[in-house]
N, C-alpha and C. Protein backbone atom coordinates (compact mmCIF):
# COMPACT_ATOMS: atom_id res chain seq x y z
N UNK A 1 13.08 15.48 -1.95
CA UNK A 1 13.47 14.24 -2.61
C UNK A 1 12.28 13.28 -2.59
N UNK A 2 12.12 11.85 -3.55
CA UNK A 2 11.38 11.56 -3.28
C UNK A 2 11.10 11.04 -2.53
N UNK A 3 10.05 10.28 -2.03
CA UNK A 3 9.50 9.31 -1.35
C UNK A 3 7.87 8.56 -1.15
N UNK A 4 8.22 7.92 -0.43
CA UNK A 4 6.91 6.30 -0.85
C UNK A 4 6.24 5.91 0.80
N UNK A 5 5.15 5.70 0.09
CA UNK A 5 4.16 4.89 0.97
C UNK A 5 4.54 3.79 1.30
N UNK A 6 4.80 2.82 1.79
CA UNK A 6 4.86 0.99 1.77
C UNK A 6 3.92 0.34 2.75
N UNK A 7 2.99 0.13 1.66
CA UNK A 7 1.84 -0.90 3.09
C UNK A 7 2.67 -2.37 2.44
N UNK A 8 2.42 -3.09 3.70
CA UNK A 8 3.38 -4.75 3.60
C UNK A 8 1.91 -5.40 4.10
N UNK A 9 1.42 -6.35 3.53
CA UNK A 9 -0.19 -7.10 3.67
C UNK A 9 0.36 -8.29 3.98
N UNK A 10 0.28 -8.95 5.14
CA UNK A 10 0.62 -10.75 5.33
C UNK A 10 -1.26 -11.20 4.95
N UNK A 11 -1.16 -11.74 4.34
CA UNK A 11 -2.58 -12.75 3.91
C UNK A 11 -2.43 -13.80 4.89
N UNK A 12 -3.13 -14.20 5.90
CA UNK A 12 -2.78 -14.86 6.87
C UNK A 12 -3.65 -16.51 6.58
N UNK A 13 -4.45 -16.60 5.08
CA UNK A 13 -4.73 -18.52 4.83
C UNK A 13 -4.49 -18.23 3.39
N UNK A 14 -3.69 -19.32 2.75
CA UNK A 14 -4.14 -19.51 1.26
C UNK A 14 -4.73 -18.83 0.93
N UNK A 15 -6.02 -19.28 0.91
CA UNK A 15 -7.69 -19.31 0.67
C UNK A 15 -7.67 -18.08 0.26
N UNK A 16 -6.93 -17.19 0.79
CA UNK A 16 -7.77 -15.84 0.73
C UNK A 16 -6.89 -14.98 -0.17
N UNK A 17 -5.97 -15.82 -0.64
CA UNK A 17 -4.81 -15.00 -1.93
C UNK A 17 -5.35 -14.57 -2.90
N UNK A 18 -6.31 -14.90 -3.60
CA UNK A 18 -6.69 -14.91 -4.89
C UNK A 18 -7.56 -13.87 -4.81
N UNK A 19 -8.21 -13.79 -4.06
CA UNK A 19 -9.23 -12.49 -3.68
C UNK A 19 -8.38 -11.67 -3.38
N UNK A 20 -7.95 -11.53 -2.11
CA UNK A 20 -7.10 -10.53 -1.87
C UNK A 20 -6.64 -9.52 -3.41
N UNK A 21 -5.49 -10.30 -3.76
CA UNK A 21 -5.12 -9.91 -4.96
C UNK A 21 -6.34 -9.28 -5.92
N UNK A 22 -7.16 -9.93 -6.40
CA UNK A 22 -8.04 -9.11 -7.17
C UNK A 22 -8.98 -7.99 -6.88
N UNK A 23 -8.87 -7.92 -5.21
CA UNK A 23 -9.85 -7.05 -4.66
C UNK A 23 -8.78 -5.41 -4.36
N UNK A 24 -7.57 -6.09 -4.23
CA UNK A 24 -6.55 -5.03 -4.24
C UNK A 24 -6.62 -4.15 -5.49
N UNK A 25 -5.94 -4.86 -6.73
CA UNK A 25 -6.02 -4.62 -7.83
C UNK A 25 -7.10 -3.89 -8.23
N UNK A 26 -8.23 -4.28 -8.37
CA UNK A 26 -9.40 -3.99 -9.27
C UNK A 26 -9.52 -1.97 -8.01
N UNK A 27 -9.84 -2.66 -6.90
CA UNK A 27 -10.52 -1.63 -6.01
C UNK A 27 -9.26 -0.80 -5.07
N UNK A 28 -8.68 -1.72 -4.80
CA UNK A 28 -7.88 -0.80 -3.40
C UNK A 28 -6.53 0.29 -4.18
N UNK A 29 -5.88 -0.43 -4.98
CA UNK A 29 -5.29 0.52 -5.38
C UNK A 29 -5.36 1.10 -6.54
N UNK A 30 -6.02 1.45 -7.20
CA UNK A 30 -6.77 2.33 -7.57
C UNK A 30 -7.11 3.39 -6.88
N UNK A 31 -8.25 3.27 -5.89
CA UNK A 31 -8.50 3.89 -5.19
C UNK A 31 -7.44 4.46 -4.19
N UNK A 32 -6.83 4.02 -3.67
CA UNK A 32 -5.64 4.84 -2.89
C UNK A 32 -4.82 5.63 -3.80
N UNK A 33 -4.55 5.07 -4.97
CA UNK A 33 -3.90 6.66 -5.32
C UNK A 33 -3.96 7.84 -6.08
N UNK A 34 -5.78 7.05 -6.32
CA UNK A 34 -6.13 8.48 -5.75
C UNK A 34 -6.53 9.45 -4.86
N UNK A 35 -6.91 8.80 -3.79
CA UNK A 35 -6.97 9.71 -2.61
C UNK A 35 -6.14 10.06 -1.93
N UNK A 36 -4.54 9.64 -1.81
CA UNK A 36 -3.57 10.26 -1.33
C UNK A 36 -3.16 11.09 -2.75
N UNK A 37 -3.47 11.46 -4.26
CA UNK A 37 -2.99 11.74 -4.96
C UNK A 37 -1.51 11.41 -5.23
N UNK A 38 -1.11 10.24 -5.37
CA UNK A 38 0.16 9.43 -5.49
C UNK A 38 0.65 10.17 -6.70
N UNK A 39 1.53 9.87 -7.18
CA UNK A 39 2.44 10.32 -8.19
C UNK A 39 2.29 8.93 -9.33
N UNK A 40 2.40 7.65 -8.73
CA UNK A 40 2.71 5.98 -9.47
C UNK A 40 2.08 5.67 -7.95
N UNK A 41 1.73 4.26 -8.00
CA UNK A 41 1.67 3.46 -7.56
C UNK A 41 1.67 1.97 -7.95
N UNK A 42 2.27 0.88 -7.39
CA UNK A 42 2.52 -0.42 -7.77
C UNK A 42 3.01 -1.09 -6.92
N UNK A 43 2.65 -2.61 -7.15
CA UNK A 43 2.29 -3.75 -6.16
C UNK A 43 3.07 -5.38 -6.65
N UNK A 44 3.36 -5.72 -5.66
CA UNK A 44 3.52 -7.20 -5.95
C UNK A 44 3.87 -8.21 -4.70
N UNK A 45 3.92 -9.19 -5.02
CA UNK A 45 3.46 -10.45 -4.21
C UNK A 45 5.27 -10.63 -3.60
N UNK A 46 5.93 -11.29 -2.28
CA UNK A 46 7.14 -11.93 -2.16
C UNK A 46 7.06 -13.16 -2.80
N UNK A 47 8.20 -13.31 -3.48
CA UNK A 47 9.01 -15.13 -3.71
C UNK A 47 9.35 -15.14 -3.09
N UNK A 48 9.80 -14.83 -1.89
CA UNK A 48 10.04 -15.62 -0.75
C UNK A 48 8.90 -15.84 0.52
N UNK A 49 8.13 -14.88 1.02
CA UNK A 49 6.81 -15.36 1.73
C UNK A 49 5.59 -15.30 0.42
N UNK A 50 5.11 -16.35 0.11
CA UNK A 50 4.43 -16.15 -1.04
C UNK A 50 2.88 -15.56 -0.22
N UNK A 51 3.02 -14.93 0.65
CA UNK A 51 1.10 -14.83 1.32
C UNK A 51 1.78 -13.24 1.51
N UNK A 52 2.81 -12.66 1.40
CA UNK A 52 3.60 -11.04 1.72
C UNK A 52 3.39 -10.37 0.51
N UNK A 53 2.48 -9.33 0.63
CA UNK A 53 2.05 -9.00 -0.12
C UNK A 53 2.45 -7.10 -0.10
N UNK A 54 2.99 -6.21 -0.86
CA UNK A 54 3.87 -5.08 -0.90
C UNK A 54 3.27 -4.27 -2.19
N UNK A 55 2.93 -2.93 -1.53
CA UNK A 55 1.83 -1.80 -1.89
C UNK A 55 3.15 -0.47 -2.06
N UNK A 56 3.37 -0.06 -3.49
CA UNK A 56 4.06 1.05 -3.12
C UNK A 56 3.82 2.12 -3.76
N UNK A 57 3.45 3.53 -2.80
CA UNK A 57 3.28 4.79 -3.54
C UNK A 57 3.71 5.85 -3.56
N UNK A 58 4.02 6.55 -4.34
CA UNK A 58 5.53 7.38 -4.93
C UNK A 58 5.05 9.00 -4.52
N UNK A 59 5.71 9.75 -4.07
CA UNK A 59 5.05 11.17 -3.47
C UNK A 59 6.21 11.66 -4.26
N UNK A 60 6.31 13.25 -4.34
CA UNK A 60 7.60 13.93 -4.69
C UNK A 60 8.39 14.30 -3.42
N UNK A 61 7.81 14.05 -2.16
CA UNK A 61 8.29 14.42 -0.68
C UNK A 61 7.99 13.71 0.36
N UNK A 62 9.09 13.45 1.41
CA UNK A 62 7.93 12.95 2.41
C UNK A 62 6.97 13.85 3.04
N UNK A 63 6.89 15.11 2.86
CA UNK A 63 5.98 16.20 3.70
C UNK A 63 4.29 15.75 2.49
N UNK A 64 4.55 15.44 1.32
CA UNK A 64 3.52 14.49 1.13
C UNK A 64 2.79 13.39 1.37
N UNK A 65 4.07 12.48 1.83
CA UNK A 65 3.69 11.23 2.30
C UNK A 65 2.80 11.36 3.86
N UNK A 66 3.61 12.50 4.70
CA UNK A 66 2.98 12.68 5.82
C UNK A 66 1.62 13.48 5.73
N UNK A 67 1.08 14.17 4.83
CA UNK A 67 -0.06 14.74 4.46
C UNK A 67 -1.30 13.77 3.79
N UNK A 68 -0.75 12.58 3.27
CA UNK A 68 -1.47 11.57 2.83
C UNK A 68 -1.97 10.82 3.85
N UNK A 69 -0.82 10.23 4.31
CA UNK A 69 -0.85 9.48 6.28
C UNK A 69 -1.77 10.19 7.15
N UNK A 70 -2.23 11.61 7.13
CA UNK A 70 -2.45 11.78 8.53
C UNK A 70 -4.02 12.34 7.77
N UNK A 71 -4.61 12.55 6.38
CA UNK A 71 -5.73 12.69 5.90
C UNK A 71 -7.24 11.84 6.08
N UNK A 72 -8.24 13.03 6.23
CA UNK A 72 -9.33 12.20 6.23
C UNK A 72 -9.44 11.25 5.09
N UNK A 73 -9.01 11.00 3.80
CA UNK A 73 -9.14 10.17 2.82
C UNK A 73 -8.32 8.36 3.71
N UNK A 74 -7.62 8.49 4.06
CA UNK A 74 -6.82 7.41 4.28
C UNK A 74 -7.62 6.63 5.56
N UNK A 75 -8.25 7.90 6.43
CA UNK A 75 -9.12 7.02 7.63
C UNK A 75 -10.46 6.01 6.80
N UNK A 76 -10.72 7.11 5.49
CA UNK A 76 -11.79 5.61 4.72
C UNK A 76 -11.10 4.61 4.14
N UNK A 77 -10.02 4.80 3.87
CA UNK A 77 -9.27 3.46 3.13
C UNK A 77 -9.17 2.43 4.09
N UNK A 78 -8.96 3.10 5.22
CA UNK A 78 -8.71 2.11 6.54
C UNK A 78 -9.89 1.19 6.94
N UNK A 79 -10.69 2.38 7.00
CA UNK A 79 -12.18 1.53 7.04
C UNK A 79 -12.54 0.64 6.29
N UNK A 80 -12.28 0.68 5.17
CA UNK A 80 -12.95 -0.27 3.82
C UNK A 80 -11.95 -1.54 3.96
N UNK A 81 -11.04 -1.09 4.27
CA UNK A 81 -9.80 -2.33 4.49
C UNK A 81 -10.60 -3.43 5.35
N UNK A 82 -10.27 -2.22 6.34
CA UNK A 82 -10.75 -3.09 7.98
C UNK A 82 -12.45 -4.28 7.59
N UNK A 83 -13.39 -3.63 7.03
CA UNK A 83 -14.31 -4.21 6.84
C UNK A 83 -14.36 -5.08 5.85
N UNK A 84 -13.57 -5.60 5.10
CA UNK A 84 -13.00 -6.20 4.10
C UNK A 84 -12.13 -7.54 4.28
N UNK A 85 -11.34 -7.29 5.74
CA UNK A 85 -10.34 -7.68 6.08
C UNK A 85 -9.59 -8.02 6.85
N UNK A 86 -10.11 -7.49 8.35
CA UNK A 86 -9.78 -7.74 9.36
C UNK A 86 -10.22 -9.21 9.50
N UNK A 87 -8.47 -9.53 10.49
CA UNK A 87 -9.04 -10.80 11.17
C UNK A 87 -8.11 -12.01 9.72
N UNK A 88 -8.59 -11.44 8.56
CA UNK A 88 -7.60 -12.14 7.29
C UNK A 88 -6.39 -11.92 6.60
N UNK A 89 -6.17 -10.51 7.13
CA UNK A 89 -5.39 -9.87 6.24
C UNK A 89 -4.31 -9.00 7.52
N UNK A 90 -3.08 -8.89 7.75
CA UNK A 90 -2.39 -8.00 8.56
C UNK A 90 -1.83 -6.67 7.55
N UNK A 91 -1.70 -5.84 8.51
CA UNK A 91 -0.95 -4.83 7.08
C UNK A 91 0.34 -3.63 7.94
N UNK A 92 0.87 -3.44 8.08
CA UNK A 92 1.78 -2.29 8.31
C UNK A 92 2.50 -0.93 7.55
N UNK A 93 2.50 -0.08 7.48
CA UNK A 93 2.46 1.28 6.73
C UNK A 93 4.15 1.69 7.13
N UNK A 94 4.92 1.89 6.67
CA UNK A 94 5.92 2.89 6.32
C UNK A 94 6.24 3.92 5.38
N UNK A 95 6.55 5.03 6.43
CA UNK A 95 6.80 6.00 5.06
C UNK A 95 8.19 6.29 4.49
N UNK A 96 8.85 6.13 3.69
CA UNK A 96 10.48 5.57 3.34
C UNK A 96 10.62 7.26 2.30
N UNK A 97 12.05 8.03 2.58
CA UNK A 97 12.27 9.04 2.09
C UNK A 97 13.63 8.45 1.12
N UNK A 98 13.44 8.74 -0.16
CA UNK A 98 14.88 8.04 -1.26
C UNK A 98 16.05 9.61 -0.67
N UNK A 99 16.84 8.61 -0.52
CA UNK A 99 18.43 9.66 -0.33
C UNK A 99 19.80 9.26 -1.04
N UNK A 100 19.82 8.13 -1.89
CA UNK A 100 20.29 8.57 -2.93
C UNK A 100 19.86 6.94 -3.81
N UNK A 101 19.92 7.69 -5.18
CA UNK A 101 20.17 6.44 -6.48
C UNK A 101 21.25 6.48 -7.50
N UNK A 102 21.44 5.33 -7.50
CA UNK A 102 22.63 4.91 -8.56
C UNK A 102 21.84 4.54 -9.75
N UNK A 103 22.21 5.39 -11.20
CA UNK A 103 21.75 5.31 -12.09
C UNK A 103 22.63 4.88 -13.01
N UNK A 104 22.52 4.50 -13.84
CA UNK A 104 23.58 3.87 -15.63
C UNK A 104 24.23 5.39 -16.25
């Protein structure tokens, strides 16, 4: 069944929203899906914490999601993050398996 990546990004000043966002966009995800070979990936900001920022990428399995997670590709994403980001940016990773949908 399917399932998803979810990185959750707290932007921890203002200041640093606007970048963030475009540095995500343009470079980070992009690049992440292709190196976990995602299926989709897509992003957006909370209306309710407006600095919560939510990364999501679509596998056909979680035995994908866990093959993405535990890859040398993802230890450079980490890196590029980290050097990018640490110290401005928090982030946390879940891997979420769909078990059922209600469709029309």
């Amino acid at each position: 069944m399917t399932a998803f990546l979810i990185v959750k990004a707290e932007v921890l000043s203002a200041s640093d929203r606007q970048a963030f966002d475009t540095w995500y966009a343009t470079e980070h995800l992009p690049d992440a899906k292709s190196t976990f070979g995602a299926l989709r990936a897509w992003r957006g900001w909370s209306d309710v914490e407006p600095l919560m920022h939510y990364a999501f990428y679509e596998f056909p399995d979680l035995g994908a999601v866990q093959a993405a997670t535990s890859s040398a590709g993802i230890a450079e994403l980490i890196a590029e993050f980290d050097r990018t980001w640490t110290g401005r940016v928090t982030r946390f990773r879940d891997r979420v398996e769909q078990i059922q949908v209600l469709a029309d």
